[in-house]
N, C-alpha and C. Protein backbone atom coordinates (compact mmCIF):
# COMPACT_ATOMS: atom_id res chain seq x y z
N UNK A 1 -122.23 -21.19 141.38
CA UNK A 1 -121.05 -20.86 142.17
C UNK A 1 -121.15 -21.48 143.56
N UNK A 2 -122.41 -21.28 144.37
CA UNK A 2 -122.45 -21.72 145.76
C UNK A 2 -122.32 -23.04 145.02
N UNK A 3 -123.04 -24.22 144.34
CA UNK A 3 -122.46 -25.77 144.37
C UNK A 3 -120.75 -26.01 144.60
N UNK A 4 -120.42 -25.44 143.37
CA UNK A 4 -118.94 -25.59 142.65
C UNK A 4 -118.00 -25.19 144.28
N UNK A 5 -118.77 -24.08 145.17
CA UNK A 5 -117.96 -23.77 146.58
C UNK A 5 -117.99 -25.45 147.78
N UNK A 6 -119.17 -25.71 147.08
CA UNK A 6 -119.59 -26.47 148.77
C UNK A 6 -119.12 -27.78 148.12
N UNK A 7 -118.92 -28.14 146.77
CA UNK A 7 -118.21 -29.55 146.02
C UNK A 7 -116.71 -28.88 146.63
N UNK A 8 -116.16 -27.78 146.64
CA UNK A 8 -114.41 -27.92 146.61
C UNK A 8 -114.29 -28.48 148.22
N UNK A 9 -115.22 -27.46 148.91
CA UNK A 9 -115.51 -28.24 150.90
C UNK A 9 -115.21 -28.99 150.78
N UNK A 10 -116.39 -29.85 150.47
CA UNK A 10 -116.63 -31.60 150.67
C UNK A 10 -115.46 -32.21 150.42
N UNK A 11 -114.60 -31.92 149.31
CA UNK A 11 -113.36 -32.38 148.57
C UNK A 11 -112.03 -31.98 149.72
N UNK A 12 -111.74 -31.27 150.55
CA UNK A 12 -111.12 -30.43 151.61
C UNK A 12 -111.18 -30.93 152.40
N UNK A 13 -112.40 -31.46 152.86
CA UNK A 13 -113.09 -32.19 154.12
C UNK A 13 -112.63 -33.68 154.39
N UNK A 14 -113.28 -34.46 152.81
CA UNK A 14 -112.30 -35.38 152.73
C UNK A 14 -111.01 -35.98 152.68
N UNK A 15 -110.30 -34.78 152.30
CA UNK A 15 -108.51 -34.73 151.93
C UNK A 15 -108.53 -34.91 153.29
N UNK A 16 -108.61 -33.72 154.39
CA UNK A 16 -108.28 -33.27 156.04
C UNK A 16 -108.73 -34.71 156.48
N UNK A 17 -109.46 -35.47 156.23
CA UNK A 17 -109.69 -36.80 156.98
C UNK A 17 -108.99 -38.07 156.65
N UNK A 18 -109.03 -37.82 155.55
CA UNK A 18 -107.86 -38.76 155.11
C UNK A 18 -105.95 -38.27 155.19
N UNK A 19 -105.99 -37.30 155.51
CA UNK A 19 -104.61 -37.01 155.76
C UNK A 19 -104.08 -36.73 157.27
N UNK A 20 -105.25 -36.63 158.18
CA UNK A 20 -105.24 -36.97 159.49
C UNK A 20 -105.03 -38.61 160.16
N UNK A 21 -106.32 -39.07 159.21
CA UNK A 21 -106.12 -41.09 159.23
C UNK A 21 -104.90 -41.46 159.48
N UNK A 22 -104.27 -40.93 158.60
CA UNK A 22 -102.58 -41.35 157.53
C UNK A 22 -101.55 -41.49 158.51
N UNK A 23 -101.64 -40.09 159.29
CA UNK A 23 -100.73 -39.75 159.83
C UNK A 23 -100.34 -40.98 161.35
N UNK A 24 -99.00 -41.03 161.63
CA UNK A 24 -98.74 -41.60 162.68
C UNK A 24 -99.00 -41.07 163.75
N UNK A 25 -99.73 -42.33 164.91
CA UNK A 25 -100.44 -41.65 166.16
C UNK A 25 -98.61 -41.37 167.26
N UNK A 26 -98.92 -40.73 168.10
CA UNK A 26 -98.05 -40.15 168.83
C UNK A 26 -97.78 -41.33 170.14
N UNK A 27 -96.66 -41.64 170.40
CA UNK A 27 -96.85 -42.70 171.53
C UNK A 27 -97.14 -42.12 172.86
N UNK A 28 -98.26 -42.99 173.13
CA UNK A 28 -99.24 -42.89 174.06
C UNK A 28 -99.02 -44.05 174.97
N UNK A 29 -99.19 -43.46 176.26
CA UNK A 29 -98.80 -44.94 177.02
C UNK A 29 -97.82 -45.37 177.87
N UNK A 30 -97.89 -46.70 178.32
CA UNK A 30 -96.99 -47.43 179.13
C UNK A 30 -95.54 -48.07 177.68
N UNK A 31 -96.31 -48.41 176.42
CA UNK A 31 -95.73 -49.16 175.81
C UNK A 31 -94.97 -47.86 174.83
N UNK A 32 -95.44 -46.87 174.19
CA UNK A 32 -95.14 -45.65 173.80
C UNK A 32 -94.18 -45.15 174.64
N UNK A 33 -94.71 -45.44 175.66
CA UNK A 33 -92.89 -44.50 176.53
C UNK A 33 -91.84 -45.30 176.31
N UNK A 34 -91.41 -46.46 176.12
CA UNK A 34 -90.83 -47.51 176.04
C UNK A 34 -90.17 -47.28 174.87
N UNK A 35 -91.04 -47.47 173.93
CA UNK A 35 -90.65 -47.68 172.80
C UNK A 35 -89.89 -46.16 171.98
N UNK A 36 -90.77 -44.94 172.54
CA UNK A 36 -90.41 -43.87 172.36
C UNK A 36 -89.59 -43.19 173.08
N UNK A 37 -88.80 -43.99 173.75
CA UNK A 37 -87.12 -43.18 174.33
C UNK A 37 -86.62 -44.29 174.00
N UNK A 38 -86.67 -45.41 172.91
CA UNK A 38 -85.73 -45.50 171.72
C UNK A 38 -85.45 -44.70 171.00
N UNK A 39 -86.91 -44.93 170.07
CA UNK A 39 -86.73 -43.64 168.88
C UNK A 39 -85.76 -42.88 168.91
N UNK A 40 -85.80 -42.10 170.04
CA UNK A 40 -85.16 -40.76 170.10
C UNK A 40 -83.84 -40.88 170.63
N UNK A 41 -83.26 -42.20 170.77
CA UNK A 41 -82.06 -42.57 171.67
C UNK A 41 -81.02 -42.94 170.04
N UNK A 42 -81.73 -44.08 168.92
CA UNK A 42 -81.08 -44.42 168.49
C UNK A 42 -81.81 -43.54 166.95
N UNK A 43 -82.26 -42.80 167.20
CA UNK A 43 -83.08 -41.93 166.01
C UNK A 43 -84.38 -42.36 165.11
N UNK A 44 -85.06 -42.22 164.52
CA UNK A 44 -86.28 -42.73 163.52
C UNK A 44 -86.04 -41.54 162.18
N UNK A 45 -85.61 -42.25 161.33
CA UNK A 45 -85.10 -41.31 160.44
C UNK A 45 -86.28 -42.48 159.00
N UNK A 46 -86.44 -43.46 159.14
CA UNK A 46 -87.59 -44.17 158.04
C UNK A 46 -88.60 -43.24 157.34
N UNK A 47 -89.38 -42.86 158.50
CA UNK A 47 -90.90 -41.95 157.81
C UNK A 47 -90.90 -40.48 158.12
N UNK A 48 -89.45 -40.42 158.40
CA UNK A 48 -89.52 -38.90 159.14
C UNK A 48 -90.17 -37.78 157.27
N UNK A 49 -89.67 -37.88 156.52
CA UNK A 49 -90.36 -37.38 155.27
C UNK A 49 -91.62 -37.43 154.71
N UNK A 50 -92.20 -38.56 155.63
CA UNK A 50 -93.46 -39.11 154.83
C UNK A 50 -94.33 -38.45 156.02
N UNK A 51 -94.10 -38.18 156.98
CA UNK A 51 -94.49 -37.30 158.21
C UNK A 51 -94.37 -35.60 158.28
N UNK A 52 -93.22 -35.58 157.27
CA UNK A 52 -93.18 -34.12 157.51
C UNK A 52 -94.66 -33.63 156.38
N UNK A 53 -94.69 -34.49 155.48
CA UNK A 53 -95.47 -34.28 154.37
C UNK A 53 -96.76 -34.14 154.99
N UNK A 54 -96.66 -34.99 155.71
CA UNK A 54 -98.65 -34.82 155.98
C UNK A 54 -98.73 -34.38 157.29
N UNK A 55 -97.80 -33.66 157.92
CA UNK A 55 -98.14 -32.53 158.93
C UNK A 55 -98.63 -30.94 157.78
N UNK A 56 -97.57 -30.87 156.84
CA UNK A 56 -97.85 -29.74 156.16
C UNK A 56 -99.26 -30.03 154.92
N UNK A 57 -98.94 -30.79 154.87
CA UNK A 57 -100.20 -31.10 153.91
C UNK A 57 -102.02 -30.76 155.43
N UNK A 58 -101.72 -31.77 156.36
CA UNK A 58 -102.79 -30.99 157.03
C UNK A 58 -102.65 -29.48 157.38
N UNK A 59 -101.61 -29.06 157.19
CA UNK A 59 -101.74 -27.33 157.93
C UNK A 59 -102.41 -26.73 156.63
N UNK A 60 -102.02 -27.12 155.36
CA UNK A 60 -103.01 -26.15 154.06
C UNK A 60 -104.34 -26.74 154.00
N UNK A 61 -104.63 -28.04 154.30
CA UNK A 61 -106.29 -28.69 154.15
C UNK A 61 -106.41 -27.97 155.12
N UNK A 62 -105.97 -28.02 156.04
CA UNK A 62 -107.25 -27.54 157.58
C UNK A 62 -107.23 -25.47 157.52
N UNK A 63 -106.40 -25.30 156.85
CA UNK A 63 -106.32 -23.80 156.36
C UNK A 63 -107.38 -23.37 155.16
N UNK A 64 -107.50 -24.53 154.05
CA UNK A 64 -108.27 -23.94 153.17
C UNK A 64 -109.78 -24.40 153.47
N UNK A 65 -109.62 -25.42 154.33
CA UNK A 65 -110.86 -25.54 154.74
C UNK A 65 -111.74 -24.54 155.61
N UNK A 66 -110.78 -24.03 157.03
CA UNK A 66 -111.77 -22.56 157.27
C UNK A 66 -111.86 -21.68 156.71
N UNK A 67 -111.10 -20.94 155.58
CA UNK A 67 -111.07 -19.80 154.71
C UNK A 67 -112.47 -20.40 153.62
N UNK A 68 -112.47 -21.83 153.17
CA UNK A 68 -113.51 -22.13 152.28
C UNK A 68 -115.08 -22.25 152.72
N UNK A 69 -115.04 -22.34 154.67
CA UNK A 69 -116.26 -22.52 155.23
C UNK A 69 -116.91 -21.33 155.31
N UNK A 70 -115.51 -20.05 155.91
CA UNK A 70 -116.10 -18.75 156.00
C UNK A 70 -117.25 -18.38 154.43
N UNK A 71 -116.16 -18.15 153.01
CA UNK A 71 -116.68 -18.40 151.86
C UNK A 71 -118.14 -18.60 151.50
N UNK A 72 -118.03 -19.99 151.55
CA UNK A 72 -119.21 -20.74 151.88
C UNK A 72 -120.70 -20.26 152.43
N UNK A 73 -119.95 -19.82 154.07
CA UNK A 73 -121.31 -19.53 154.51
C UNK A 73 -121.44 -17.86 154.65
N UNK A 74 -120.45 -17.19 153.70
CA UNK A 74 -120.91 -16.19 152.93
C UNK A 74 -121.81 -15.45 152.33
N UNK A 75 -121.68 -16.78 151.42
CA UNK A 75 -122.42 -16.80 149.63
C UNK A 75 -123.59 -16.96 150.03
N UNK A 76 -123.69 -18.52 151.16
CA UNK A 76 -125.16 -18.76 151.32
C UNK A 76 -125.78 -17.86 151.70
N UNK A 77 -125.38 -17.05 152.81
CA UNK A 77 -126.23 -15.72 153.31
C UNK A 77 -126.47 -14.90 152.45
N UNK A 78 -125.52 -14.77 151.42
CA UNK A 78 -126.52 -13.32 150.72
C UNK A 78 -127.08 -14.06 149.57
């Protein structure tokens, strides 16, 4: 049981890093300000779905990941 817990982690761990990677960085900057009172002037409607996805997709990885660490270092203790 403790393996099969600390394999689903590792698997959680990896998802949360790769679905953080993914995600689009926030404009930052001299060139981000620029570019980002377009966006919002003439809209960004392209990835707005593919963004909403992996904001919510990180809120359940990074959710089942502390509920699975607590778990985790549970089991190991007793």
């Amino acid at each position: 049981m403790e393996i099969a817990l600390k394999i689903v982690l590792i698997l959680f761990s990896i998802g949360l890093i790769l679905v953080v990677l993914l995600q689009r960085g926030k404009s930052a900057g001299l060139s981000g300000a620029i570019s980002g009172g377009a966006e919002h002037l003439f809209g960004k409607t392209k990835a707005r779905g593919m963004d909403l996805f992996l904001q919510r997709a990180t809120i359940v990885l990074a959710v089942g990941f502390f509920v699975l660490s607590l778990v985790v270092a549970y089991v190991v203790q007793n």
